[in-house]
Protein backbone atom coordinates (compact mmCIF):
# COMPACT_ATOMS: atom_id res chain seq x y z
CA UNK A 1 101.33 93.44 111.97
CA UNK A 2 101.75 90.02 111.07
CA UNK A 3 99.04 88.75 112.30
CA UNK A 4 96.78 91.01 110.85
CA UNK A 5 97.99 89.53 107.65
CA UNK A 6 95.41 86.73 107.83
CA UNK A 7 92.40 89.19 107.98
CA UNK A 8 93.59 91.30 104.25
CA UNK A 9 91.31 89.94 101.79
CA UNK A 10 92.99 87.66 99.37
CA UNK A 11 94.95 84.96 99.57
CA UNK A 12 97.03 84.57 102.66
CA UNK A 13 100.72 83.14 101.02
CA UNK A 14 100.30 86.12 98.67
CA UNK A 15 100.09 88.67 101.58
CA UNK A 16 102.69 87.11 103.54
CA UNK A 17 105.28 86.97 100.48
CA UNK A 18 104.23 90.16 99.49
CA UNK A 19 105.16 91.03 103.73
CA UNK A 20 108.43 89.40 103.22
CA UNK A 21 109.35 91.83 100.34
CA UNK A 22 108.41 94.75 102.18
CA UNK A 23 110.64 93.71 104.64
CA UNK A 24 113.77 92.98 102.74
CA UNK A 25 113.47 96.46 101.48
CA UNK A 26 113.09 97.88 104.49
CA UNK A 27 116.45 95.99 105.89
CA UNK A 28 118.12 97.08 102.39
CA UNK A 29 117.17 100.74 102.78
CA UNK A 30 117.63 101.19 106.13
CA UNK A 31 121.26 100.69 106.09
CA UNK A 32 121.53 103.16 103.28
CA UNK A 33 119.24 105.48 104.87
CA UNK A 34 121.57 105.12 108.19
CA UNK A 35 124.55 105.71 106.37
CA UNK A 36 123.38 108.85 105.05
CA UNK A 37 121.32 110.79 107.39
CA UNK A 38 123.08 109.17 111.04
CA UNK A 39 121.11 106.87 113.71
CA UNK A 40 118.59 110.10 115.27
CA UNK A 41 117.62 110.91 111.64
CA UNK A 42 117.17 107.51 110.77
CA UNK A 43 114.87 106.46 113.83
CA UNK A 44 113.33 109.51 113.40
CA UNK A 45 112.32 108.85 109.76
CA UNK A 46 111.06 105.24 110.54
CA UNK A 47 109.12 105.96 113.47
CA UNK A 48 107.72 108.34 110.79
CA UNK A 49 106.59 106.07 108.56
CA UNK A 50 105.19 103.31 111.07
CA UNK A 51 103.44 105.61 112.57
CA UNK A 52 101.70 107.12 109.06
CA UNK A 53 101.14 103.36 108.38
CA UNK A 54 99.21 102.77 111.82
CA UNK A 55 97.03 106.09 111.65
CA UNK A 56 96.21 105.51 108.48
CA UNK A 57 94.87 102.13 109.14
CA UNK A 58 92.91 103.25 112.30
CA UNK A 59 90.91 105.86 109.95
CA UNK A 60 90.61 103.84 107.08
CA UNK A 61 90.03 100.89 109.12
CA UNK A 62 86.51 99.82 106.98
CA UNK A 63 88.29 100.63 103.61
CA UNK A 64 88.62 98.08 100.59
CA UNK A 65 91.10 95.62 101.11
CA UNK A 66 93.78 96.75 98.73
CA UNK A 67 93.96 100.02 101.08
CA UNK A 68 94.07 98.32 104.30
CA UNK A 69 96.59 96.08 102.62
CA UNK A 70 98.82 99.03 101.91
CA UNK A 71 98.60 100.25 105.01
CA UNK A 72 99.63 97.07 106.71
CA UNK A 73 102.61 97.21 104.35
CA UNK A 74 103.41 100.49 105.17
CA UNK A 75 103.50 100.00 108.86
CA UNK A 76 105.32 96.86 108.87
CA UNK A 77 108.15 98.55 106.62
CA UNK A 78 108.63 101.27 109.14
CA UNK A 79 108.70 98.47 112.00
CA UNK A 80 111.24 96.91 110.23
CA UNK A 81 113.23 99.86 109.15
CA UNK A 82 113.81 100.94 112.91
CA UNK A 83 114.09 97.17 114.02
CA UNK A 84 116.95 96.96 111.70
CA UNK A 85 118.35 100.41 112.51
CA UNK A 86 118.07 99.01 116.07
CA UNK A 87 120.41 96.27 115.57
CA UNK A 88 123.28 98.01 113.08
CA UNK A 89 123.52 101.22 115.36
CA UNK A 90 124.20 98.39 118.21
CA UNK A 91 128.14 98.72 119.29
């Protein structure tokens, strides 16, 4: 997803910053998310949400660029969310 980045209208530090964010979140709420619901629920839910982020983009693939931007946001939190779950459900 990150190398889609460069093809998002607009400028390209803004859409990796704005990446960055998305991805601190994810890390933040994952651990809470974790806590709560257990490691199945919690893959479960970010598979979820990476997935809705990568179908989305595949039908909206000639939408405007906020969309598409969105989308790429959307999948890359849900990449990061189980990446992170991943490594904190790790003995």
């Amino acid at each position: 997803m990150t190398f889609y980045l460069k093809y998002i209208p607009g400028n390209v530090y803004t859409n990796t910053s704005l990446s960055c964010i998305a991805e601190v979140i994810a890390y933040v709420g994952s651990g809470i998310v974790m806590d709560i619901f257990g490691v199945k629920l919690s893959f479960m839910i970010s598979f979820i949400l990476a997935a809705t982020g990568g179908i989305l983009l595949v039908i909206f693939f000639n939408a405007e660029g906020l969309l598409i931007a969105t989308f790429v946001l959307f999948a890359k939190f849900g990449i990061s969310f189980a990446f992170n779950i991943a490594y904190l459900a790790t003995p």
